[in-house]
C-alpha atoms as a PDB file:
ATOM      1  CA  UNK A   1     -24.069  12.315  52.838  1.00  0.00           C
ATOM      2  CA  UNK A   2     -22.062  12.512  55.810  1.00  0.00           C
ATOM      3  CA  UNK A   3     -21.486  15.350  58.039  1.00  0.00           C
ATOM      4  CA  UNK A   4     -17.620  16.688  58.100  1.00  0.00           C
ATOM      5  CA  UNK A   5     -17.956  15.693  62.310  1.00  0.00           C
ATOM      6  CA  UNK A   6     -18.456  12.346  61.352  1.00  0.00           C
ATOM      7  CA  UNK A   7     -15.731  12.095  58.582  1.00  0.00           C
ATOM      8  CA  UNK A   8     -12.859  13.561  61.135  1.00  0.00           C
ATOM      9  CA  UNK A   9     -14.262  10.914  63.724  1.00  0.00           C
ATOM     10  CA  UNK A  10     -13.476   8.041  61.228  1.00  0.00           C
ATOM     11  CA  UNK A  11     -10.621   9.786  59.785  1.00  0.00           C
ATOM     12  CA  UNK A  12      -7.607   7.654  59.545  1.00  0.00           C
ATOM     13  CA  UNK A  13      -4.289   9.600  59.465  1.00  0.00           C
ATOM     14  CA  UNK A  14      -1.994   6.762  58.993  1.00  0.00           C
ATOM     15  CA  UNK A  15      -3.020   6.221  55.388  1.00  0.00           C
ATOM     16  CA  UNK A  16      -0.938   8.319  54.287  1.00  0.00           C
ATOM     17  CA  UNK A  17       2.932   8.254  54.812  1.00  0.00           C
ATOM     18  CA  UNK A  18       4.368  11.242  56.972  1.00  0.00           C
ATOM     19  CA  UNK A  19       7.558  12.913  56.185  1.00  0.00           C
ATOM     20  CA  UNK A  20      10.022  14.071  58.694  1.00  0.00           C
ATOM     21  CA  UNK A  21       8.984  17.852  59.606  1.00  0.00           C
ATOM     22  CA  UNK A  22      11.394  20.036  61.414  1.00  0.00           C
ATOM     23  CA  UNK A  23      12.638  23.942  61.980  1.00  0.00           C
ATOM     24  CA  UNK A  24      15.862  25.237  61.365  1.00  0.00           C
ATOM     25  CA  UNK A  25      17.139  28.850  61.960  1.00  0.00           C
ATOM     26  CA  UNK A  26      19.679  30.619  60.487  1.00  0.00           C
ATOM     27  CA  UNK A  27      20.878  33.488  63.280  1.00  0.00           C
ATOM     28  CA  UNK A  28      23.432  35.850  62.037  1.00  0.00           C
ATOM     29  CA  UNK A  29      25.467  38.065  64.354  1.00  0.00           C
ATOM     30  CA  UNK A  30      28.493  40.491  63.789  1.00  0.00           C
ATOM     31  CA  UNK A  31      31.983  39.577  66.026  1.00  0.00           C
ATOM     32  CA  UNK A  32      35.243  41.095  65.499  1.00  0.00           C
ATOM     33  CA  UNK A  33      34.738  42.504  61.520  1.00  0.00           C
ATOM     34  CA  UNK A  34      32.505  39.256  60.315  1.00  0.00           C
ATOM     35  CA  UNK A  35      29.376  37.995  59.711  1.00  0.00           C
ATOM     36  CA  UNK A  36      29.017  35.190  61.560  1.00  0.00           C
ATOM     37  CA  UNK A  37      26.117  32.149  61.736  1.00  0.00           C
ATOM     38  CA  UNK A  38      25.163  29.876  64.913  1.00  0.00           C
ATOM     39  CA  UNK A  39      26.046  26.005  64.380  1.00  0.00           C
ATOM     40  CA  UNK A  40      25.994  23.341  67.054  1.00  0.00           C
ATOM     41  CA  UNK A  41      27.379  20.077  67.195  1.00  0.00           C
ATOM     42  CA  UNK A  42      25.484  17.384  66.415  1.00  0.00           C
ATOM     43  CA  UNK A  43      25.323  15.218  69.717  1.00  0.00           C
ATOM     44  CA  UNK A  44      23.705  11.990  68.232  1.00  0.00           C
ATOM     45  CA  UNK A  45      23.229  10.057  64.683  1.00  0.00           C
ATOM     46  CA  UNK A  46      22.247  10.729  61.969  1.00  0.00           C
ATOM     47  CA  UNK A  47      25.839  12.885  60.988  1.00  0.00           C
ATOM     48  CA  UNK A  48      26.770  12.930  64.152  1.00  0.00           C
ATOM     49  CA  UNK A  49      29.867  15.054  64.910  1.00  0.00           C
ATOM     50  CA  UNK A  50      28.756  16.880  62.143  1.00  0.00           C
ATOM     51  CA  UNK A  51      27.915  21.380  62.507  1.00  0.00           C
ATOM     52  CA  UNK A  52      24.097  22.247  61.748  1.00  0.00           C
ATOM     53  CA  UNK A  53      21.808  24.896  62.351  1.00  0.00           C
ATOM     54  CA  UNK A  54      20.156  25.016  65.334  1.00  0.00           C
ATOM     55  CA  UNK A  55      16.289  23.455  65.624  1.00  0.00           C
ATOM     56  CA  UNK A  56      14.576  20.333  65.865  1.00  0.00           C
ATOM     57  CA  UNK A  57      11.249  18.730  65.580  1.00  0.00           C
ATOM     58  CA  UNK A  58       7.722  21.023  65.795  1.00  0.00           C
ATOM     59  CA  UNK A  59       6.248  20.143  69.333  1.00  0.00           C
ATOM     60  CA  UNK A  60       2.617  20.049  68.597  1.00  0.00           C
ATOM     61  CA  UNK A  61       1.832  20.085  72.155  1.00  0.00           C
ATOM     62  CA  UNK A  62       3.230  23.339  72.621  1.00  0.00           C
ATOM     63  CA  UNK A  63       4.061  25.101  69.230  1.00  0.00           C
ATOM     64  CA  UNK A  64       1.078  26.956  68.031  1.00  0.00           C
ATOM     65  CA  UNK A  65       3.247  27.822  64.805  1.00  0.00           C
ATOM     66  CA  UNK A  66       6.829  27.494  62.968  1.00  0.00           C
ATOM     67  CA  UNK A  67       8.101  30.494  64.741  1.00  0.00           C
ATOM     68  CA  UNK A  68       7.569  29.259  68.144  1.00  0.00           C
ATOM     69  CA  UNK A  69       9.540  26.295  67.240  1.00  0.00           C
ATOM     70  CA  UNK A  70      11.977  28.157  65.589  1.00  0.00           C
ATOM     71  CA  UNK A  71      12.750  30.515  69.312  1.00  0.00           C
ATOM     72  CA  UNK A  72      12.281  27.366  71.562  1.00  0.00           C
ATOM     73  CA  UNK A  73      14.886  25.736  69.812  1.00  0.00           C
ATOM     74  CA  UNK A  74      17.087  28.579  69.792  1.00  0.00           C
ATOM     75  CA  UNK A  75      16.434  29.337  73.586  1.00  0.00           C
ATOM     76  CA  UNK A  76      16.740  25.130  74.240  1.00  0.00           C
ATOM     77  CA  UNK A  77      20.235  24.908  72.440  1.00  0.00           C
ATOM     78  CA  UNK A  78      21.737  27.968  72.919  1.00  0.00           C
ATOM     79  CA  UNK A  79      20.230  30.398  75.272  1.00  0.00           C
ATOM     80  CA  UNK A  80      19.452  32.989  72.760  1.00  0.00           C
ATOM     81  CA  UNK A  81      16.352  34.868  71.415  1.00  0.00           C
ATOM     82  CA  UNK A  82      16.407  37.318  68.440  1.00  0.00           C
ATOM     83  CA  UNK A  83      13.979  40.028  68.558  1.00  0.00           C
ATOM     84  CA  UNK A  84      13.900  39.661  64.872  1.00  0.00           C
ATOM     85  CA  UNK A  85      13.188  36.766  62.994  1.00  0.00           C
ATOM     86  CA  UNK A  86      11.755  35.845  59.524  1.00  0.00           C
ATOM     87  CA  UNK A  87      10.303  33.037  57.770  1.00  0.00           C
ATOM     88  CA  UNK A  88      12.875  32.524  54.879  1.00  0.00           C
ATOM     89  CA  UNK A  89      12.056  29.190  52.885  1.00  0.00           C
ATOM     90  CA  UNK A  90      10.945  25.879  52.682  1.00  0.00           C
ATOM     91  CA  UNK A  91      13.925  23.172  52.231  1.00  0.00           C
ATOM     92  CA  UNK A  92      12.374  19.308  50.911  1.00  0.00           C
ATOM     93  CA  UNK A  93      13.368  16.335  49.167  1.00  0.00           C
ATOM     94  CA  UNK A  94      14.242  12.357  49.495  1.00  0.00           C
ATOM     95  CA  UNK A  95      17.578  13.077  49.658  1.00  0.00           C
ATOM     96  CA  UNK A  96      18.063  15.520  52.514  1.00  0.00           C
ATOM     97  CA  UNK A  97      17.992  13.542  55.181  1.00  0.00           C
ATOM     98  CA  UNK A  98      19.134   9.606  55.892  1.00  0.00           C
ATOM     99  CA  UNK A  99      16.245   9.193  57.647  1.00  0.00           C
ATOM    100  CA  UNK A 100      13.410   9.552  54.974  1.00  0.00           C
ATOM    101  CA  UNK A 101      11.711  12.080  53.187  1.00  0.00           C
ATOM    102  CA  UNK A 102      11.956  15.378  55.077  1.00  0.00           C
ATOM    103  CA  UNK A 103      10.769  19.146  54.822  1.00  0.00           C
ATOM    104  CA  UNK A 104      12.313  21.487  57.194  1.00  0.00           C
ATOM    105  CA  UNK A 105      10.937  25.172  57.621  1.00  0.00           C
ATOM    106  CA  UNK A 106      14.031  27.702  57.763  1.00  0.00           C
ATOM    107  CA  UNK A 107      13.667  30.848  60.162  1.00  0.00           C
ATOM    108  CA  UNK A 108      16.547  33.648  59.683  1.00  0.00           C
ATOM    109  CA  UNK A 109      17.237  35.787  62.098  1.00  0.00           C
ATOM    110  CA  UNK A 110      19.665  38.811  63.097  1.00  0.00           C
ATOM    111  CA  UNK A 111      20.694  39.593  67.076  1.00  0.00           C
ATOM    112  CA  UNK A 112      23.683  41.747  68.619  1.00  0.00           C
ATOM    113  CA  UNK A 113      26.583  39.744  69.663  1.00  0.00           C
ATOM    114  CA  UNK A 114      26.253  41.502  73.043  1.00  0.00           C
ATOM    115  CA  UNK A 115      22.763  39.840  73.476  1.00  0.00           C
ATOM    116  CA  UNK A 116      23.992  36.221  72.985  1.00  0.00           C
ATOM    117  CA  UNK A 117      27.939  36.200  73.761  1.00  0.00           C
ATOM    118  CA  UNK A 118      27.419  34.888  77.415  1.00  0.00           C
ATOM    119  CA  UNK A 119      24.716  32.711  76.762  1.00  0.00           C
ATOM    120  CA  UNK A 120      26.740  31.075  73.709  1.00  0.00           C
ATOM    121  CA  UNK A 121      30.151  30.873  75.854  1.00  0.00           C
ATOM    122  CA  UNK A 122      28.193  28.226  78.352  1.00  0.00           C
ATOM    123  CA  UNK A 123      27.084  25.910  76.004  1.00  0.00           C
ATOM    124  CA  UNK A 124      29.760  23.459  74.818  1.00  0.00           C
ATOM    125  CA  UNK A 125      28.450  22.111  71.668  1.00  0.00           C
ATOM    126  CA  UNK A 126      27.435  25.743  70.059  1.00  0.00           C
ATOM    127  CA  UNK A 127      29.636  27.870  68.080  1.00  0.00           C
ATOM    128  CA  UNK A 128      29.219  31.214  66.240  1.00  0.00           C
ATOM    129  CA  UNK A 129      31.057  30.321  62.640  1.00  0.00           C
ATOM    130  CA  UNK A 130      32.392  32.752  60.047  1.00  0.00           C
ATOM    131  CA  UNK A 131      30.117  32.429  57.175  1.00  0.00           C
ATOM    132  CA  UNK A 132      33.433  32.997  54.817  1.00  0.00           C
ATOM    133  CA  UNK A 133      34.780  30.459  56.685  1.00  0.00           C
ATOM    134  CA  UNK A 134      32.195  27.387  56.400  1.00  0.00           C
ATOM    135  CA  UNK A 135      33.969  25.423  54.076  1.00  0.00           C
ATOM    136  CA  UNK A 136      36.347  24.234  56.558  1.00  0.00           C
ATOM    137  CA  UNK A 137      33.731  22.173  58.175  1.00  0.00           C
ATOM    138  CA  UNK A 138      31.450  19.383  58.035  1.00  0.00           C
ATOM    139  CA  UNK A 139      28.016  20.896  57.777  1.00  0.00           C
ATOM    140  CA  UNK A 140      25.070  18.283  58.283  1.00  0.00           C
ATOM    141  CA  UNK A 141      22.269  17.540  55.777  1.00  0.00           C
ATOM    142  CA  UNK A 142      21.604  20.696  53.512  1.00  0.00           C
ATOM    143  CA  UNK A 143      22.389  23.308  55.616  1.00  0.00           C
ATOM    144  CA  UNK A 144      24.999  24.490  54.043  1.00  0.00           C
ATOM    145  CA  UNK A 145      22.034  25.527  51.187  1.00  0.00           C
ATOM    146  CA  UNK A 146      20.159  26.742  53.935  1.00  0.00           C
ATOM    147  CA  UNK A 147      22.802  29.262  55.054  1.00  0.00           C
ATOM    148  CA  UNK A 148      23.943  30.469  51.672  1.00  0.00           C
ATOM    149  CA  UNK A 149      19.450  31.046  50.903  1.00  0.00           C
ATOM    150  CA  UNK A 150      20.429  32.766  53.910  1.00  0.00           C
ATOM    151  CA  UNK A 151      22.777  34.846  53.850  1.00  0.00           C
ATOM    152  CA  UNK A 152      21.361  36.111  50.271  1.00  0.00           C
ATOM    153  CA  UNK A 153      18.268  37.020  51.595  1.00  0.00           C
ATOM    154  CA  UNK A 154      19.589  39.095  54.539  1.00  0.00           C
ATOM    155  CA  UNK A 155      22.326  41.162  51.900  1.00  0.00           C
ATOM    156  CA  UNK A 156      18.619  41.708  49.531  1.00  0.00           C
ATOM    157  CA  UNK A 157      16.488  43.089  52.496  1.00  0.00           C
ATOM    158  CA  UNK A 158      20.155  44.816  54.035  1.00  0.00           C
ATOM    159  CA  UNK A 159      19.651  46.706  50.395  1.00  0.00           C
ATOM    160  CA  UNK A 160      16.259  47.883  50.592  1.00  0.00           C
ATOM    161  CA  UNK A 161      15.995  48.134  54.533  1.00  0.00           C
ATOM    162  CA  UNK A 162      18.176  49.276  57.629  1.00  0.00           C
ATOM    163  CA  UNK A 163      17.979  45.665  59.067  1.00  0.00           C
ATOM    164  CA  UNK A 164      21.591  45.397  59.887  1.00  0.00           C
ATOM    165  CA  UNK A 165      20.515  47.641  63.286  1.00  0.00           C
ATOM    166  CA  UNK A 166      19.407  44.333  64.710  1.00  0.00           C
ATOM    167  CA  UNK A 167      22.961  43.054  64.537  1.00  0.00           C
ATOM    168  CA  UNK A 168      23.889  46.479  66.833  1.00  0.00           C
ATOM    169  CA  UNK A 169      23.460  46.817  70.755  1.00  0.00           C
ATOM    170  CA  UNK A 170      20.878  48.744  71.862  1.00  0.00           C
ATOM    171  CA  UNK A 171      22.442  52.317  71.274  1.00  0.00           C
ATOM    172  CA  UNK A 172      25.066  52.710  68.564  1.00  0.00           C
ATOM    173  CA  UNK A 173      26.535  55.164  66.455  1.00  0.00           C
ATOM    174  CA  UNK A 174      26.019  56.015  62.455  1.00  0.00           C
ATOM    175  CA  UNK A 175      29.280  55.144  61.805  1.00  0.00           C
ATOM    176  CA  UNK A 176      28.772  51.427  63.602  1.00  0.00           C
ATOM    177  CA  UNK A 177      25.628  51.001  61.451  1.00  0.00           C
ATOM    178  CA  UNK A 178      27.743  52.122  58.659  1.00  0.00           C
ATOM    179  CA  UNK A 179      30.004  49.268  59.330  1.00  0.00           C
ATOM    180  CA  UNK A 180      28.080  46.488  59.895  1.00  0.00           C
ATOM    181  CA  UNK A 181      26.167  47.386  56.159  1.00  0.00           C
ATOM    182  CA  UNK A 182      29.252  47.331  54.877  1.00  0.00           C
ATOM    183  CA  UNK A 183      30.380  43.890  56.579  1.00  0.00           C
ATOM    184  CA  UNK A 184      27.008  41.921  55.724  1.00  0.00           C
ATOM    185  CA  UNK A 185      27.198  43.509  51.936  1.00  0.00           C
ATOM    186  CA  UNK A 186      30.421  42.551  51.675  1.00  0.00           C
ATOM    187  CA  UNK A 187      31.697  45.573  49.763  1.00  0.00           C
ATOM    188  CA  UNK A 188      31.532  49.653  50.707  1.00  0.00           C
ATOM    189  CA  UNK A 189      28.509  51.969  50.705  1.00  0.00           C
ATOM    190  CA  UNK A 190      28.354  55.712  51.114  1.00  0.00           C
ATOM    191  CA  UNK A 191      28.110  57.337  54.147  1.00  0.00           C
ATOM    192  CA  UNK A 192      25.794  59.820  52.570  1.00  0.00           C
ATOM    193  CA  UNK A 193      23.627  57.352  51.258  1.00  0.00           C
ATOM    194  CA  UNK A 194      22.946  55.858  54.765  1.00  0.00           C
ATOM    195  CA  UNK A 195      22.161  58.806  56.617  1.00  0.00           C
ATOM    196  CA  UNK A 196      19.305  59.583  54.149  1.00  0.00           C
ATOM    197  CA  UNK A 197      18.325  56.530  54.747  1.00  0.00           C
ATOM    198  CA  UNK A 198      18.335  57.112  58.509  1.00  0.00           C
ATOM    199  CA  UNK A 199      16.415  59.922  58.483  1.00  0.00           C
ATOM    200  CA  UNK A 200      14.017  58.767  55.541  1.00  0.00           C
ATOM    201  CA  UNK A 201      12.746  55.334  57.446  1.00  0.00           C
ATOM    202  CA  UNK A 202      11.322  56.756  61.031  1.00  0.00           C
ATOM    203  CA  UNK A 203      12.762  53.647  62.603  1.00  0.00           C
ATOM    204  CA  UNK A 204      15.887  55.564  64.794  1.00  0.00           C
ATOM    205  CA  UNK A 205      15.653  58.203  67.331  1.00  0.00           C
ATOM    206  CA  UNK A 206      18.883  59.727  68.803  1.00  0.00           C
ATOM    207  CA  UNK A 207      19.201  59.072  72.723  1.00  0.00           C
ATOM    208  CA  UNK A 208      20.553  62.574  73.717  1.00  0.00           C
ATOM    209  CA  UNK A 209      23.757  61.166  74.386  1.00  0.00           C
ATOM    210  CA  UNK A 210      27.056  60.867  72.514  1.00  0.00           C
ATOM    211  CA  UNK A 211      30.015  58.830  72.907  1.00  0.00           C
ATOM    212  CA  UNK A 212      33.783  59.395  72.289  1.00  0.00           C
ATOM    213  CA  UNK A 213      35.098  58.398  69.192  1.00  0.00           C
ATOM    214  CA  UNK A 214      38.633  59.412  69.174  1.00  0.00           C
ATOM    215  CA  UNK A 215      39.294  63.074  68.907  1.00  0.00           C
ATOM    216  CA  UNK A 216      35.506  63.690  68.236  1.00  0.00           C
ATOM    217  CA  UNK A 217      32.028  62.576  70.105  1.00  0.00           C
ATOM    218  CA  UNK A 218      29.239  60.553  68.354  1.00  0.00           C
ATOM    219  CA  UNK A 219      25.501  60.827  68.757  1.00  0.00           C
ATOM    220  CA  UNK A 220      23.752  57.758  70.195  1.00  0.00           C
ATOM    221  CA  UNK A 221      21.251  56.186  68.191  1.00  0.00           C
ATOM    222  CA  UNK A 222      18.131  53.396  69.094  1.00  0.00           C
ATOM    223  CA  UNK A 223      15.471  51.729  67.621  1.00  0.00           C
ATOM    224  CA  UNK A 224      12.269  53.417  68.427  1.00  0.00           C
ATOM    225  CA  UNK A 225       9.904  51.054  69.912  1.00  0.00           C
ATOM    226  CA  UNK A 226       7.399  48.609  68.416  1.00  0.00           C
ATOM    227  CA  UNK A 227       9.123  49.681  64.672  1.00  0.00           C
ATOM    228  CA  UNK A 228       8.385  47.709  61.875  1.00  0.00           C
ATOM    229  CA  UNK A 229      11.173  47.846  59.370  1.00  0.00           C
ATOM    230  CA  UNK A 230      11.040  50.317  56.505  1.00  0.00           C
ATOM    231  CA  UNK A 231      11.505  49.086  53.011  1.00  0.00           C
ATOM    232  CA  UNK A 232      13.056  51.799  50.468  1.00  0.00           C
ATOM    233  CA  UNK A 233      11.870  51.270  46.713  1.00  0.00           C
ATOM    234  CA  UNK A 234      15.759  51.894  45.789  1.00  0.00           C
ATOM    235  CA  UNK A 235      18.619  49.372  46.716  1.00  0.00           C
ATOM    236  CA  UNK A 236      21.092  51.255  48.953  1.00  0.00           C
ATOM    237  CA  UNK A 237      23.946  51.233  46.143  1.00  0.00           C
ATOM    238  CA  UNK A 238      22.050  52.681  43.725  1.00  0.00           C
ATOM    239  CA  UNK A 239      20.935  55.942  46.014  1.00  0.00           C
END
């Protein structure tokens, strides 16, 4: 019997084909009323000319897991990273790519438009992209799928969590949180309903500080630090 040392000595990795294996992120922000998603221009073949998600191929070298490929390739190709970000799915098949068999590991991820706006606005090829809007371009291999697995997972855990704060600057007001529930849900919530939620999770702290809001002032709320997110055993339309 051999030892395992011996059998990974005279191990022979080429016996067995390889598919292509890659990261893709799907980074949501808010901008002007809408949800929108981070594309970039493909600058090379295959579908070249074509919008995808940003990522690329796992340095091994360097990445000691999906996630690390996941932020260098957001931080490579557009100068952005999240402070949250979540594994979402595993995307595979012949017929995906052009190239071959090919897996790709999605990330999705949520950031504040004020966080990425001036990175984004010096790169040429990336573009922040309505998701309501996608159909009016060419999206490259499945990512279209990608985005939609997307976007359905963000409006489940926007039901059962406060996510949507990582979509808000730093300090913001109730009725800003309210809005951009509202926006990613696509459809109205109540106010009520919110602020329980609020005070239920221990994720916010008010900063002290208000801001005006038309005839009235606003409290200032913030993300306490090091806060994991709270998960509610209700969905937020049925509290």
């Amino acid at each position: 019997m051999i030892t395992e040392a011996e059998y990974l000595k005279n191990y022979d990795a080429t016996r067995f084909p390889s598919p292509l294996v890659t990261v893709d992120s799907v980074l949501f922000t808010l901008h002007e009323g809408k949800l929108c998603v981070l594309m970039v221009e493909r600058a090379s073949q295959p579908q070249q000319g074509c919008w995808g998600l940003p990522g690329g191929f796992i340095d091994i070298a360097r990445d000691q897991h999906t996630r690390d490929t996941a932020l260098r390739k957001l931080t490579e190709k557009a100068g952005v990273s999240p402070s949250w970000l979540e594994q979402l799915d595993t995307f595979s098949g012949p017929d995906r790519d052009p190239r071959g068999w090919s897996l790709t590991i999605a990330w999705f991820a949520l950031i504040a438009w004020v966080d990425c706006a001036p990175h984004i606005a010096s790169v040429s090829d990336a573009r922040w992209l309505p998701v309501d809007e996608l159909d009016g371009y060419a999206l490259a291999f499945d990512h279209q799928k990608i985005i939609e697995t997307g976007l359905h997972r963000l409006r489940q855990k926007t039901m059962y969590s406060l996510l949507p704060v990582y979509c808000l600057p730093d300090t913001f007001t109730q009725a800003q949180l309210h809005e951009a529930t509202e926006i990613i849900l696509g459809q109205p919530i109540q106010r009520k309903s919110l602020i329980r939620r609020i005070e239920a999770s221990g994720m916010l702290e008010e900063t002290g500080e208000s801001v005006a809001t038309g005839a009235r002032k606003a409290r200032l709320w913030r993300r306490k630090p090091d806060v994991d997110i709270h998960l509610f055993s209700r969905n937020l339309l049925a509290d």
